[in-house]
Protein backbone atom coordinates (compact mmCIF):
# COMPACT_ATOMS: atom_id res chain seq x y z
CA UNK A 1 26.80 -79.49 100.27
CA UNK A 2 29.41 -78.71 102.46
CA UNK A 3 28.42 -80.93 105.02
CA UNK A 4 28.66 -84.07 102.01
CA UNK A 5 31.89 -82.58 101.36
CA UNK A 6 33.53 -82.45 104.28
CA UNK A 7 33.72 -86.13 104.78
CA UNK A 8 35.98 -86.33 102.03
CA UNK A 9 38.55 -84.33 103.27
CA UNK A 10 42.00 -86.35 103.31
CA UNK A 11 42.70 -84.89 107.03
CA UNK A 12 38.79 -85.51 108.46
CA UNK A 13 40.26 -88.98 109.92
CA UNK A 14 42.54 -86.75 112.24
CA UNK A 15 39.53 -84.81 113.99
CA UNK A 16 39.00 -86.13 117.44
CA UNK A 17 36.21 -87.63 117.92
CA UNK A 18 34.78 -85.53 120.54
CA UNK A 19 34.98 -82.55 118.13
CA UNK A 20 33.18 -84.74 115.60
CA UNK A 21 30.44 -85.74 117.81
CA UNK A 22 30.25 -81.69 119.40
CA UNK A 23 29.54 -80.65 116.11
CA UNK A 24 27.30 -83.06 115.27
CA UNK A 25 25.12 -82.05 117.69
CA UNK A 26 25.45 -78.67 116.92
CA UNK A 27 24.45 -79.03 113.35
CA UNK A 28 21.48 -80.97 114.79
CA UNK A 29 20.09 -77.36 116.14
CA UNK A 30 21.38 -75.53 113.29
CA UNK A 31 19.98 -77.54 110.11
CA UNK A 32 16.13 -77.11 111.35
CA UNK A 33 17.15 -73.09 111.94
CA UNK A 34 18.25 -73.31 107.94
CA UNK A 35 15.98 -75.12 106.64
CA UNK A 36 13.42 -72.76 108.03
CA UNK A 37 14.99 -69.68 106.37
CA UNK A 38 15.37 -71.50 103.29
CA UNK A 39 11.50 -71.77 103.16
CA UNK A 40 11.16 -68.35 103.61
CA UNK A 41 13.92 -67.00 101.61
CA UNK A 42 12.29 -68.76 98.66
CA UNK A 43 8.49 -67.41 99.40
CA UNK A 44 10.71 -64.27 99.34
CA UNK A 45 12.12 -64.32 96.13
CA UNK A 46 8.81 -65.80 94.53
CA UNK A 47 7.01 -62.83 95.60
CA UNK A 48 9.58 -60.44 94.75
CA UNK A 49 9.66 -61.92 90.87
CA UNK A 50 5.55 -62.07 91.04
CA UNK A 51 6.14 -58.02 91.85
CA UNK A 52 8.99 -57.67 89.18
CA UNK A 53 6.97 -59.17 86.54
CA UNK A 54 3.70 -57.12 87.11
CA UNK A 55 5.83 -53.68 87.39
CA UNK A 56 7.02 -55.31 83.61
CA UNK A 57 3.47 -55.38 82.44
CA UNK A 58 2.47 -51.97 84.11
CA UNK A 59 5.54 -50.61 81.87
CA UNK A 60 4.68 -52.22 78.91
CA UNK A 61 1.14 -50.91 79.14
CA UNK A 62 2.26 -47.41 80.12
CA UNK A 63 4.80 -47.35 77.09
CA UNK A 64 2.06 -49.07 74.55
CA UNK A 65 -0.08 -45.91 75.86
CA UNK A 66 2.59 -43.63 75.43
CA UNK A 67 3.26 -45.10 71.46
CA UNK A 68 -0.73 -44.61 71.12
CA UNK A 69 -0.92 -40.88 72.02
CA UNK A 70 2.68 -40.11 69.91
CA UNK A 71 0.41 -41.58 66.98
CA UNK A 72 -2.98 -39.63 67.92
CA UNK A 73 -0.40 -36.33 68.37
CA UNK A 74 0.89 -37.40 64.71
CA UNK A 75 -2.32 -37.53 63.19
CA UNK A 76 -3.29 -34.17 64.64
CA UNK A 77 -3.65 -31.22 61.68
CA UNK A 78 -0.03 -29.13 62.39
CA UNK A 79 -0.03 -25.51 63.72
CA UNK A 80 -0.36 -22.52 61.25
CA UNK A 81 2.68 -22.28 59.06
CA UNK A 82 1.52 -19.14 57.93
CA UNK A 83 3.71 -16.31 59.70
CA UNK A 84 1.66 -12.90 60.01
CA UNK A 85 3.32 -9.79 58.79
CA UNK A 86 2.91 -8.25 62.14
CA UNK A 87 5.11 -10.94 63.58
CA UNK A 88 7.90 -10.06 61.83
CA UNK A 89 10.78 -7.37 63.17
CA UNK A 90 12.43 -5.60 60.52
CA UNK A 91 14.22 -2.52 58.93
CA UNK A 92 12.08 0.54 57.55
CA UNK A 93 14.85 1.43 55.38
CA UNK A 94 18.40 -0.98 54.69
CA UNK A 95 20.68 1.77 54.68
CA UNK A 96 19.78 2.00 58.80
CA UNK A 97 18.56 -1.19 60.38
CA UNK A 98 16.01 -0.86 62.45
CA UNK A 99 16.43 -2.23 65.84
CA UNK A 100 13.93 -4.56 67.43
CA UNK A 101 11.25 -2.64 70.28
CA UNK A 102 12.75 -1.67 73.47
CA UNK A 103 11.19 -0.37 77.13
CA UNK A 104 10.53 3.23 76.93
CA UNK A 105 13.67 5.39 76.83
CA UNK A 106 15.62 2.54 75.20
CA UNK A 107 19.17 1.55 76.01
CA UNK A 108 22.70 3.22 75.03
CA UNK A 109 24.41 1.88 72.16
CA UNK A 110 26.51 -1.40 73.28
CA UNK A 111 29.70 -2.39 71.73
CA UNK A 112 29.12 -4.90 68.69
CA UNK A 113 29.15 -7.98 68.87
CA UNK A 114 31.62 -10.88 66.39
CA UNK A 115 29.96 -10.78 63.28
CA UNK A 116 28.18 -13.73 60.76
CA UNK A 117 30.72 -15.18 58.68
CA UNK A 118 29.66 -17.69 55.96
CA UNK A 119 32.85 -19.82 55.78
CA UNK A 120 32.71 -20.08 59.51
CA UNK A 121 29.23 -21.67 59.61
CA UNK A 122 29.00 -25.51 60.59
CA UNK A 123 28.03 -28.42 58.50
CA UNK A 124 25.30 -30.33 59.81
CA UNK A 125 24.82 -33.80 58.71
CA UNK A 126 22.26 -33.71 55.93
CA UNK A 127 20.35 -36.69 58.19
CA UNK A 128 17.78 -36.10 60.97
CA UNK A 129 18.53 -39.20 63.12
CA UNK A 130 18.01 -37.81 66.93
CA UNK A 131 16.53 -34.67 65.90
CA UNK A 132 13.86 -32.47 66.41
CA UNK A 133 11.81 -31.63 62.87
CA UNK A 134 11.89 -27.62 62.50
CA UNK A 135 8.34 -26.41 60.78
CA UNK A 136 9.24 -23.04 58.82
CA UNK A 137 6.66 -20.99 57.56
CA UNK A 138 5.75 -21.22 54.02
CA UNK A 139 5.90 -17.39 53.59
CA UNK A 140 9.29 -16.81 55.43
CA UNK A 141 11.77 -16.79 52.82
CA UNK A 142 9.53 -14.38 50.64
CA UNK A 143 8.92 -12.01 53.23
CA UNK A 144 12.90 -12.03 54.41
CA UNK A 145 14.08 -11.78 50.47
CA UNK A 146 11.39 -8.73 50.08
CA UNK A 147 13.10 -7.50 53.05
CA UNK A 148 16.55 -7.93 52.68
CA UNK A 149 16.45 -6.80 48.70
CA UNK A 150 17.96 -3.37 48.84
CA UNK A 151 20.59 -4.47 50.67
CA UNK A 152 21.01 -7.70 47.88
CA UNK A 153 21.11 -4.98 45.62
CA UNK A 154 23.76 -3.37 47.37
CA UNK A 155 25.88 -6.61 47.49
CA UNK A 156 25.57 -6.63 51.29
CA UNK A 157 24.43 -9.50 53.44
CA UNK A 158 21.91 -8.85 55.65
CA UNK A 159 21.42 -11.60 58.58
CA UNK A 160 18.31 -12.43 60.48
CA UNK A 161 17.63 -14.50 63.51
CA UNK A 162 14.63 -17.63 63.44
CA UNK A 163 13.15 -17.80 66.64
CA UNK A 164 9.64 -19.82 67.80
CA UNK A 165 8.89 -22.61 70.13
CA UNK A 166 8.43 -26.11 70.90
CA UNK A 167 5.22 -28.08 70.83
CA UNK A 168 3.87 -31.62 69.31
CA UNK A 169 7.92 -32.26 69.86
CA UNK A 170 8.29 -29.83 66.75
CA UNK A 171 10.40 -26.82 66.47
CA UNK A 172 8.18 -24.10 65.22
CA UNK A 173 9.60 -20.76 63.86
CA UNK A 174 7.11 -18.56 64.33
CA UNK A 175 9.49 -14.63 63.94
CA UNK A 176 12.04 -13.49 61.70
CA UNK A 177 13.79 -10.89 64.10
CA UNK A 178 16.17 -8.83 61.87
CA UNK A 179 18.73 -7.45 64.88
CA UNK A 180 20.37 -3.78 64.11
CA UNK A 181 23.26 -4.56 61.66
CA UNK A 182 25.61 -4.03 58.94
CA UNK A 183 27.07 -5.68 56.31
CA UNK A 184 29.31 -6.67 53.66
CA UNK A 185 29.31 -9.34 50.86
CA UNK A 186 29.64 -12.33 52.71
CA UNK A 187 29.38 -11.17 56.25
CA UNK A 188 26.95 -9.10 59.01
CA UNK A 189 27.85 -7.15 62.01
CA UNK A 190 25.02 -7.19 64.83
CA UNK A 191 24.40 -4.50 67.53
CA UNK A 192 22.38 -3.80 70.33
CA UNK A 193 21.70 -7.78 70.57
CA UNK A 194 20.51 -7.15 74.35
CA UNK A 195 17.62 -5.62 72.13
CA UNK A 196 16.93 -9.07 70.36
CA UNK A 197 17.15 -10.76 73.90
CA UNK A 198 14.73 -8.83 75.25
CA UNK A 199 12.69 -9.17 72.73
CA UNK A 200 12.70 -12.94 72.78
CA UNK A 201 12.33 -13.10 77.07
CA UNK A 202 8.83 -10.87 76.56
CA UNK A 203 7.77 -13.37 73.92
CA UNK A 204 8.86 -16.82 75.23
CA UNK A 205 10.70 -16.96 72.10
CA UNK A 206 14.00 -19.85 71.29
CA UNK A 207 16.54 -19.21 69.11
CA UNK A 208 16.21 -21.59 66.35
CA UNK A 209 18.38 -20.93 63.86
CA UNK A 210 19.93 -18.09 61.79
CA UNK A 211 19.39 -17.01 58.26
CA UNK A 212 21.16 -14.70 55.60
């Protein structure tokens, strides 16, 4: 193109002719040279898309596998929902919480920790866009209402912690860990919460959530 071009030029008149006819045979050695590359720059880029196009079909196949064992996982029965008693941690008596199992010898009292506060909770949107779907046990609110009653009695709140694990890319509660506490009305002071950790490390337990 340039080469067209370039005879065009209002000032190619004033190029002495011995440059004209140097470069003439200069581009004589040098248009071969390019027209060579250009062959292979093109058997180049045609193998290049041939390779771009079959990495696009290896993807599509890996993601249509990937959809097909989502829907196999889906149509899988779901874990147990059913929590056993055992697995839950909570107080003998609600006038003294007690605390979750510790190593032999146990641990001094540590200084408590900022306390549950209803009107300080968060308000999640009532949507589930972008988020995990949380199985709960069908027999965890009786069992934490049977053991939180004396203290509902009392008119004190008594908090407990929801912790489980992940699997089928499902949040599944799994313990109801009730954390050495006291209360009021609308609010819960925990201690010892090194206990709870613990607790949770031996167990590969996640902290799920919170209920009072």
């Amino acid at each position: 193109l340039f080469l067209e071009k370039i005879r065009q030029h209002p000032q190619y008149n004033e190029v002495p002719t011995a440059d004209k006819v140097k470069n003439k045979e200069m581009l004589k050695q040098i248009i071969p040279i390019a027209e060579e590359l250009k062959k292979k720059l093109l058997e180049q880029y045609k193998l290049e898309a041939a390779e771009a196009i079959e990495q696009l079909k290896r993807q599509e196949q890996e993601e249509l596998e990937r959809l097909k064992r989502a829907s196999e996982k889906r149509d899988e029965p779901p874990l147990p929902a059913v929590l056993p008693t055992s697995d839950f941690v909570g107080p003998s008596d609600f006038g003294n919480f007690v605390p979750v199992p510790t190593a032999a010898g146990g641990r001094p009292d540590a200084a408590s920790l900022p306390h549950f506060d209803r009107s300080l909770k968060p308000a999640f949107p009532s949507h589930k866009f972008g988020l995990r779907e949380i199985v709960v046990p069908s027999r965890m609110m009786t069992e934490f209402l049977k053991l939180s009653h004396s203290n509902t009695v009392s008119n004190k709140e008594t908090c407990g912690i929801l912790a489980g694990s992940l699997g089928h890319n499902q949040l599944f509660v799994t313990h109801l860990l009730i954390p050495q506490q006291s209360g009021s009305s609308d609010s819960c002071v925990t201690h010892n919460e090194e206990d709870i950790f613990d607790y949770q490390d031996q167990h590969n337990l996640i902290t799920l959530g919170w209920i009072h």
